[in-house]
Protein backbone atom coordinates (compact mmCIF):
# COMPACT_ATOMS: atom_id res chain seq x y z
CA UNK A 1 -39.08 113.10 21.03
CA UNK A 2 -41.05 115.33 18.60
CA UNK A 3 -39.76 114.65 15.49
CA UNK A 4 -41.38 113.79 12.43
CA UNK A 5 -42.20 110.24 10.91
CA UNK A 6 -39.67 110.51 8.47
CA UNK A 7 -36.70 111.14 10.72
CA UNK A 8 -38.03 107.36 12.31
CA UNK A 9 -37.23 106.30 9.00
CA UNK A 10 -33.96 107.27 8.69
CA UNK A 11 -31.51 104.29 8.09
CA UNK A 12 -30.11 104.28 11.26
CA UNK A 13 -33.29 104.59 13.28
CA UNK A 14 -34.79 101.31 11.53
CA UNK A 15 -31.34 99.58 12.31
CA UNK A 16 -32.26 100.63 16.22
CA UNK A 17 -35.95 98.93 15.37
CA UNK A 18 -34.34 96.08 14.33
CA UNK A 19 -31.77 95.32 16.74
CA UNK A 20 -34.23 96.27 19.94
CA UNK A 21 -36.22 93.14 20.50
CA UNK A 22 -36.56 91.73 22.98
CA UNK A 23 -37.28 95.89 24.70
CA UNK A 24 -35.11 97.02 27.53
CA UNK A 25 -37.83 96.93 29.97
CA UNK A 26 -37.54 92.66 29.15
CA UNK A 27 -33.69 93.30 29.67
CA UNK A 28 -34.32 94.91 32.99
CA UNK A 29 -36.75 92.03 34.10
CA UNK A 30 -34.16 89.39 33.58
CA UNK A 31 -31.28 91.59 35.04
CA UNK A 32 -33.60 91.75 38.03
CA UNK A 33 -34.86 88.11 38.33
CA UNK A 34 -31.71 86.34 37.55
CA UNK A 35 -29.13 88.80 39.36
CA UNK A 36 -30.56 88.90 42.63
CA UNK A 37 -32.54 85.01 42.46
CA UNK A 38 -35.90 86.52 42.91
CA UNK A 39 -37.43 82.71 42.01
CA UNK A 40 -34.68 80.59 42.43
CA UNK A 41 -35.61 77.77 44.44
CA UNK A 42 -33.35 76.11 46.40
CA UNK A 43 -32.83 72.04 45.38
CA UNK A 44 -33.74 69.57 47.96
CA UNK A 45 -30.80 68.07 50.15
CA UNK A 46 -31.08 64.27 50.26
CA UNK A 47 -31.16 62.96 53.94
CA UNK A 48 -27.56 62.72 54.96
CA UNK A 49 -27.72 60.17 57.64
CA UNK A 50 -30.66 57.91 58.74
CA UNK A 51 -30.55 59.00 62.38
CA UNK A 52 -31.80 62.46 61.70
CA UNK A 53 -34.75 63.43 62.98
CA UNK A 54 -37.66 63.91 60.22
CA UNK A 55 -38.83 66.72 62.06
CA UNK A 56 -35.79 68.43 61.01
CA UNK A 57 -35.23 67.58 57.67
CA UNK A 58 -37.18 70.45 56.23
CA UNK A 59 -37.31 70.91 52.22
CA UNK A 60 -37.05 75.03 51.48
CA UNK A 61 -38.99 74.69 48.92
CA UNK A 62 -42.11 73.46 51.24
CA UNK A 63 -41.75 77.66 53.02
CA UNK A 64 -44.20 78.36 50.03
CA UNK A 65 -45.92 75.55 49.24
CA UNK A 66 -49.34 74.90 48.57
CA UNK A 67 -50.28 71.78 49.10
CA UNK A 68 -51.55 72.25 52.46
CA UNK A 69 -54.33 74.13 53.47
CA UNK A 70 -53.86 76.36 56.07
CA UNK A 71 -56.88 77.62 57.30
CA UNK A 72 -58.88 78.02 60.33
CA UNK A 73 -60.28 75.22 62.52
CA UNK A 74 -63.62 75.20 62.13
CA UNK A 75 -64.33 75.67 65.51
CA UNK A 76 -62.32 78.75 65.42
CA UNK A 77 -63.88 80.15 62.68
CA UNK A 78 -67.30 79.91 63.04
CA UNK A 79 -69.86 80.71 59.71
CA UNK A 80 -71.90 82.66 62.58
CA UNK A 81 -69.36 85.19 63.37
CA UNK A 82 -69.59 88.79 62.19
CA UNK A 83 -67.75 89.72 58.62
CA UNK A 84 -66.12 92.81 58.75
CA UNK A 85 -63.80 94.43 56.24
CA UNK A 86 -60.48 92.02 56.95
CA UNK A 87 -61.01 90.54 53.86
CA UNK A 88 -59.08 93.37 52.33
CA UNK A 89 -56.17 93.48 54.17
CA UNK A 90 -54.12 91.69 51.60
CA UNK A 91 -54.23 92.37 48.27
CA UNK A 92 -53.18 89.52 45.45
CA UNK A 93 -52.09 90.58 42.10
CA UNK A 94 -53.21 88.35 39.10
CA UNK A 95 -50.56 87.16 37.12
CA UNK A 96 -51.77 88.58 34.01
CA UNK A 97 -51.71 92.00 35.26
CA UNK A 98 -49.32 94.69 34.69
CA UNK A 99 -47.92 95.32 38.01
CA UNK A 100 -47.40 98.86 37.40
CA UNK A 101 -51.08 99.83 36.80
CA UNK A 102 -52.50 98.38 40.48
CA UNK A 103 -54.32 100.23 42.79
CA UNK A 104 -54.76 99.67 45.88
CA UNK A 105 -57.98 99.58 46.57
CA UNK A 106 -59.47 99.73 50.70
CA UNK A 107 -62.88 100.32 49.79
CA UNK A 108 -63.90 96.93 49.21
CA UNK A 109 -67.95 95.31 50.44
CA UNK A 110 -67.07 95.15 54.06
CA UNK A 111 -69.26 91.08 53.80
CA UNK A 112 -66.88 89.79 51.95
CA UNK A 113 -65.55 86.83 52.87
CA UNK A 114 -62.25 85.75 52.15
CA UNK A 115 -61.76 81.80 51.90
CA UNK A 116 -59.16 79.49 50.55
CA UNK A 117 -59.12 80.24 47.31
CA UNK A 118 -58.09 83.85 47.80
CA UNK A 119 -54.66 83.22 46.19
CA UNK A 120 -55.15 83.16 42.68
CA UNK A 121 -52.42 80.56 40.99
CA UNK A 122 -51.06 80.49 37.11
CA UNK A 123 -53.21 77.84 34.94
CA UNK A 124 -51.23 74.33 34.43
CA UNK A 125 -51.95 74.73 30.44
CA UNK A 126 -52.71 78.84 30.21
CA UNK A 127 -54.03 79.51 26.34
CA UNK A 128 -51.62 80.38 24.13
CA UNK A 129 -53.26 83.76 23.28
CA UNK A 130 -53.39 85.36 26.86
CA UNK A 131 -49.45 83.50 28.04
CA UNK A 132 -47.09 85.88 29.13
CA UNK A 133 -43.78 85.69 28.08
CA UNK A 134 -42.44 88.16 30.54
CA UNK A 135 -41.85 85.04 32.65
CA UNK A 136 -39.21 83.39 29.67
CA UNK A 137 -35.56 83.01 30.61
CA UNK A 138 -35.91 83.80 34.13
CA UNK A 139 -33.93 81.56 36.28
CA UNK A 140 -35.53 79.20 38.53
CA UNK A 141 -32.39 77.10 39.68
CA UNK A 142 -28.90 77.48 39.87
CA UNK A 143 -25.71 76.26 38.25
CA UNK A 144 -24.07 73.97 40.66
CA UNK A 145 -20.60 74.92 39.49
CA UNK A 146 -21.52 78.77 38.99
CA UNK A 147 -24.79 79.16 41.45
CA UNK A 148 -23.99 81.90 44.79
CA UNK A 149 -25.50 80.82 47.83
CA UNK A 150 -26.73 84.16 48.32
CA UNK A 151 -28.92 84.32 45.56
CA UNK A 152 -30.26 80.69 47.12
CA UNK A 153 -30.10 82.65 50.21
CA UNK A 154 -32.68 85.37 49.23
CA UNK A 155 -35.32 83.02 47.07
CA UNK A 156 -35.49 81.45 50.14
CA UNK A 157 -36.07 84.78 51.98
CA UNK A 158 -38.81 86.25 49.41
CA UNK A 159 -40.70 82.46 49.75
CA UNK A 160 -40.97 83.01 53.28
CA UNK A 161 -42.47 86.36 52.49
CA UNK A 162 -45.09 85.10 49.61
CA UNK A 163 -45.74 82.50 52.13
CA UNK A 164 -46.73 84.97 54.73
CA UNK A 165 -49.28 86.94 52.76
CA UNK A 166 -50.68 83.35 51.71
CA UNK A 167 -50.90 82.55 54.91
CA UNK A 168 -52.81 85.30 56.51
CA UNK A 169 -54.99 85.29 53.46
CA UNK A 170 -56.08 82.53 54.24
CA UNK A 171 -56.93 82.51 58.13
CA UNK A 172 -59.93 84.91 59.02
CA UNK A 173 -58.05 84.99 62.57
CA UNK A 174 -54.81 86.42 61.46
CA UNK A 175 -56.69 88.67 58.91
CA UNK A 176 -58.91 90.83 61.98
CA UNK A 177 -55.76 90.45 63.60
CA UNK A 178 -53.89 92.50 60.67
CA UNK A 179 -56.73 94.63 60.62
CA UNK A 180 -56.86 95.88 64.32
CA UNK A 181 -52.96 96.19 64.50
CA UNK A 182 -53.20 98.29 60.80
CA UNK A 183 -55.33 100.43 62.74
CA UNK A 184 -52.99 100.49 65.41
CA UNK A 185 -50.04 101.58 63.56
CA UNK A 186 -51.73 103.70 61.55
CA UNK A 187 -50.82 101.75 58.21
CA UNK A 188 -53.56 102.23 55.33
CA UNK A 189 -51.71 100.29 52.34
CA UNK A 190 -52.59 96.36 51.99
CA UNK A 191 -49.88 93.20 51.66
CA UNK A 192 -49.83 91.94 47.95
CA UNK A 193 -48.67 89.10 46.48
CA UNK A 194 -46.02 88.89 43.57
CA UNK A 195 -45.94 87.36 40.10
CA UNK A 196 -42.86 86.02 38.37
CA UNK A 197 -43.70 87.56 34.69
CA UNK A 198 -43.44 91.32 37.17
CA UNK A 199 -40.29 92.30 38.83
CA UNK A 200 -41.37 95.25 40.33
CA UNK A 201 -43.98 93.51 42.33
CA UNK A 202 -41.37 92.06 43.93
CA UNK A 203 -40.46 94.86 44.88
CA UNK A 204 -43.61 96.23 46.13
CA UNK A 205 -44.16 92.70 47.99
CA UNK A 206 -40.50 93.43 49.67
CA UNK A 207 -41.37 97.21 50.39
CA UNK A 208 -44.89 96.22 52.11
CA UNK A 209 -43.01 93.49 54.08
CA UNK A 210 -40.94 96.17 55.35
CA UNK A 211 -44.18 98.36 56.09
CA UNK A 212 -45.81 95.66 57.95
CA UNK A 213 -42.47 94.67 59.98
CA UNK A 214 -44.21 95.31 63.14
CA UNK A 215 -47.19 93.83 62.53
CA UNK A 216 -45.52 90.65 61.79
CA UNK A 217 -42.99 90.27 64.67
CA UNK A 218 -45.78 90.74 66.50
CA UNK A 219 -47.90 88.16 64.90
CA UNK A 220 -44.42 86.04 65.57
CA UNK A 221 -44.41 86.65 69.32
CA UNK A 222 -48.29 86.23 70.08
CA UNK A 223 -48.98 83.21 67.44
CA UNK A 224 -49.74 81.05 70.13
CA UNK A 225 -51.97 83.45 71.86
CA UNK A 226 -54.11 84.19 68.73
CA UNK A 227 -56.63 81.18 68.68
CA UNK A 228 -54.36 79.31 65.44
CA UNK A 229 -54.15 75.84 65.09
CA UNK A 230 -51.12 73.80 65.74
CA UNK A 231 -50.70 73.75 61.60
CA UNK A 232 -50.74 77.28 61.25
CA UNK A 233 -48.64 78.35 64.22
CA UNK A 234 -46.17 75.87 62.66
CA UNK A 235 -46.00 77.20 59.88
CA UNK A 236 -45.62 80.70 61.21
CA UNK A 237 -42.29 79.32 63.20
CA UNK A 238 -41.31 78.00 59.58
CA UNK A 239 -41.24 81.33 57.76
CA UNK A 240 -40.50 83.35 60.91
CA UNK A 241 -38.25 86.27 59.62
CA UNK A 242 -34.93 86.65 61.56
CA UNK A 243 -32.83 90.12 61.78
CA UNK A 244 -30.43 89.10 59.12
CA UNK A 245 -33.47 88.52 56.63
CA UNK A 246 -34.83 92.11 57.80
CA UNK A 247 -31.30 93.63 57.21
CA UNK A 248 -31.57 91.85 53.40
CA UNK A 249 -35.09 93.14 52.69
CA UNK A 250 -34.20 96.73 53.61
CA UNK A 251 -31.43 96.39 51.09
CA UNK A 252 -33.37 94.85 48.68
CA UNK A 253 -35.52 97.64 48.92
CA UNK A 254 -32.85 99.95 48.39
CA UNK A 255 -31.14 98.73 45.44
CA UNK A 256 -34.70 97.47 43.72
CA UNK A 257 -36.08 101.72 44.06
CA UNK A 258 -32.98 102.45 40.94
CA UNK A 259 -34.64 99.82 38.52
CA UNK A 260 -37.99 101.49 39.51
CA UNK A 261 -36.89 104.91 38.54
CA UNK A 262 -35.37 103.53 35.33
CA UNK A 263 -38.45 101.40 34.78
CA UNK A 264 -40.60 104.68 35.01
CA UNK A 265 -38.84 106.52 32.83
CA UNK A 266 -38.68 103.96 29.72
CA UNK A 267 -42.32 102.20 30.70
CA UNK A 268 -43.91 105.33 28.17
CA UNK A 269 -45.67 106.93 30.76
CA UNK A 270 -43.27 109.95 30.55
CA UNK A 271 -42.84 110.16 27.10
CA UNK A 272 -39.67 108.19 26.78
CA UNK A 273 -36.73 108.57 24.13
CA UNK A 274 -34.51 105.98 22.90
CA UNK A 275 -31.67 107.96 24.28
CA UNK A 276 -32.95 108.23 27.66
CA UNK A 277 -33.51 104.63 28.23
CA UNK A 278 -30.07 104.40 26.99
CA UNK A 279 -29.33 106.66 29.91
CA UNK A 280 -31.10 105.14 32.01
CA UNK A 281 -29.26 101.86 31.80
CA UNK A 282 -25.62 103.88 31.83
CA UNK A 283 -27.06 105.43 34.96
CA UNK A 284 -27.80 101.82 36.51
CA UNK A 285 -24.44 100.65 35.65
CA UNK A 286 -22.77 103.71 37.37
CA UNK A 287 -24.15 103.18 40.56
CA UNK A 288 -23.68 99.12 40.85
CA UNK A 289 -20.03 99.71 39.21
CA UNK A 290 -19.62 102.78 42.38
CA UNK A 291 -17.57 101.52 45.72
CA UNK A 292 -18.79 104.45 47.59
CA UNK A 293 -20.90 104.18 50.72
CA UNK A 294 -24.90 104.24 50.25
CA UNK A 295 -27.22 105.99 52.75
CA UNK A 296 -28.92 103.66 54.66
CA UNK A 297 -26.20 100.96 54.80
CA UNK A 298 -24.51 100.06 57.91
CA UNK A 299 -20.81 99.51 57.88
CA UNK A 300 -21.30 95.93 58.94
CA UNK A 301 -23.49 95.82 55.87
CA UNK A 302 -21.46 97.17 52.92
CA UNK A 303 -19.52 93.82 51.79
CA UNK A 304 -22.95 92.50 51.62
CA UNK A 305 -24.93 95.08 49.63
CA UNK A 306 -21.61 95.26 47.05
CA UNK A 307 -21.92 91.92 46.75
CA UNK A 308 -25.67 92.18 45.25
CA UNK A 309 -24.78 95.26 43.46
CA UNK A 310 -21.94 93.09 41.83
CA UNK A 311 -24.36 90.59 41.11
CA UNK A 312 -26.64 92.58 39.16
CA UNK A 313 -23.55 94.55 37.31
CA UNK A 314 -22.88 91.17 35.65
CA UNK A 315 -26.34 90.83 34.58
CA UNK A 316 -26.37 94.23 33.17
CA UNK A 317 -23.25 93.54 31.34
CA UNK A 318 -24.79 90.06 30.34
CA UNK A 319 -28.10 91.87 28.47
CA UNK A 320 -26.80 95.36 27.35
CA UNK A 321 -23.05 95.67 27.15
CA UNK A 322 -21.54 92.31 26.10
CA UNK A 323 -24.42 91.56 23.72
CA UNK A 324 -23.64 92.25 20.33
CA UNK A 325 -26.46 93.20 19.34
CA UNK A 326 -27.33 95.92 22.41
CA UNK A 327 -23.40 97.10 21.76
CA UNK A 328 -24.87 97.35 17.85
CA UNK A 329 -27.65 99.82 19.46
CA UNK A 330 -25.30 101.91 21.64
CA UNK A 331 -23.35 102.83 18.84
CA UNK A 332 -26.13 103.58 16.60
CA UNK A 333 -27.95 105.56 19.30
CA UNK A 334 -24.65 107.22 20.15
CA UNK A 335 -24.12 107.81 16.05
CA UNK A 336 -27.80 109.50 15.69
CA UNK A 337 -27.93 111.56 18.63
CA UNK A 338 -24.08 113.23 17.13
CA UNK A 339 -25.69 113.78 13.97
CA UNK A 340 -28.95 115.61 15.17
CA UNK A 341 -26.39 117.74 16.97
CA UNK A 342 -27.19 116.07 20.76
């Protein structure tokens, strides 16, 4: 904030040094992850009776698998057909990137040709010098006893979307397809892919799905009409967004754009203070602990959308207000900015 080095090492400040790790920006990716599910994965139901059909007992957890390839015949994707620029119509983020600092880029080498190993995955064994640790302490399955169904609910949802842009990644057919409608719609941004060390490429994945809503209905209604293979057009049924998983996205989107804000202003490309990231979170608590009716929710809507707001209240209380150590910051911050007369 401007001052000099020896006002950072005042007693107090080093007590705020000490007590900080893990950052806020760590706090906010768990409040994120955990609070709304973001990679929960829903556990496999054991087959209830043996007269079911197999056809229908469907694992959740397969919506994003990758153990099946998924691409084109080869008749319908011959090597002698023309390239164009489809290749770049979805664009993957690498794990080890910040998701903050991508561009996206639609200037690509129109002959490139995307294949199946477009999707780049996370390393079994990644060396210890380049792991991310971003990705520690974020929940991956629920507490039976304690677990909400709609956090199960929308990891579910978001694996049908990663699935998705894996999916037309991988088909050359669905990717000109994309391309022509793009042009059609007049959308110029490209479908990327999120990574679990990131939370805010979740939300960019969930704000692009919403972008490319009509492109994908329409690739729902016409999949059998677009030259796919009987794998592939399965698949599509599989994942096949419904209006209630539209209605959750859009308020995904909603609630997500507050963290982004807050991200910005503590990520240190605006110069941040410890008191405004303090801010920050008191402003984020505000709004989840509010009652009052959001623009852009329906009436219909509302028990839902307090429902993930509560949800993510008790993860901010979790990381910043019941922790003793965060309450240990507050009071210092609180203590510092009285005596420099804030």
């Amino acid at each position: 904030d401007g001052r000099s080095f020896d006002d950072m090492r005042r007693p107090g400040m080093l007590k705020v040094f000490k007590y900080l790790a893990p950052g806020v920006a760590h706090r906010l990716q768990l409040v994120v992850c955990n609070g709304l599910g973001i990679w929960i994965r829903k556990k496999p139901t054991s087959s209830s009776s043996s007269n079911t059909p197999t056809t229908l007992n469907i694992d959740s957890n397969d919506i994003d698998s990758d153990k099946e390839d998924y691409i084109d015949d080869l008749q319908t994707n011959p090597s002698s057909s023309t390239p164009d620029d489809s290749s770049n119509s979805i664009e993957l983020l690498d794990e080890s990137f910040d998701a903050s600092n991508i561009v996206l880029n639609n200037n690509l080498d129109p002959n490139i040709i995307a294949n199946e190993n477009f999707v780049v995955e996370e390393p079994d064994n990644p060396p210890i010098d380049i792991m991310n640790n971003w990705s520690i302490d974020v929940i991956e399955e629920l507490n039976s006893l304690a677990g909400e169904v709609i956090q199960e609910d929308i990891g579910v949802l978001l694996n049908k979307c990663r699935s998705m842009v894996k999916l037309l990644s991988k088909s050359s057919i669905l990717m000109n397809y994309v391309v022509t409608l793009k042009k059609q719609f007049s959308i110029c941004r490209s479908l990327q892919l999120d990574c679990k060390n990131g939370w805010s490429s979740t939300y960019h994945l969930v704000e692009f799905m919403l972008l490319y809503k009509r492109i994908i209905n329409k690739i729902n209604s016409e999949k059998h009409d677009t030259g796919l293979n009987k794998k592939q057009t399965n698949k599509i049924s599989l994942i096949e967004l419904d209006q209630l998983d539209w209605k959750m996205l859009e308020m995904l989107d909603i609630i997500l754009k507050l963290f982004v804000n807050a991200a910005n202003i503590i990520s240190g490309c605006q110069y941040p203070t410890i008191g405004v990231a303090y801010f920050s979170i008191v402003q984020i608590r505000d709004f989840l602990d509010d009652t009052k009716p959001v623009v852009g929710i329906s009436v219909n809507d509302v028990p839902l959308f307090m429902r993930l707001k509560y949800l993510l209240l008790k993860q901010i209380e979790k990381y910043f207000i019941e922790n003793d150590e965060q309450s240990l910051v507050k009071h210092l911050v609180s203590k510092i900015l009285k005596s420099w007369d804030w």
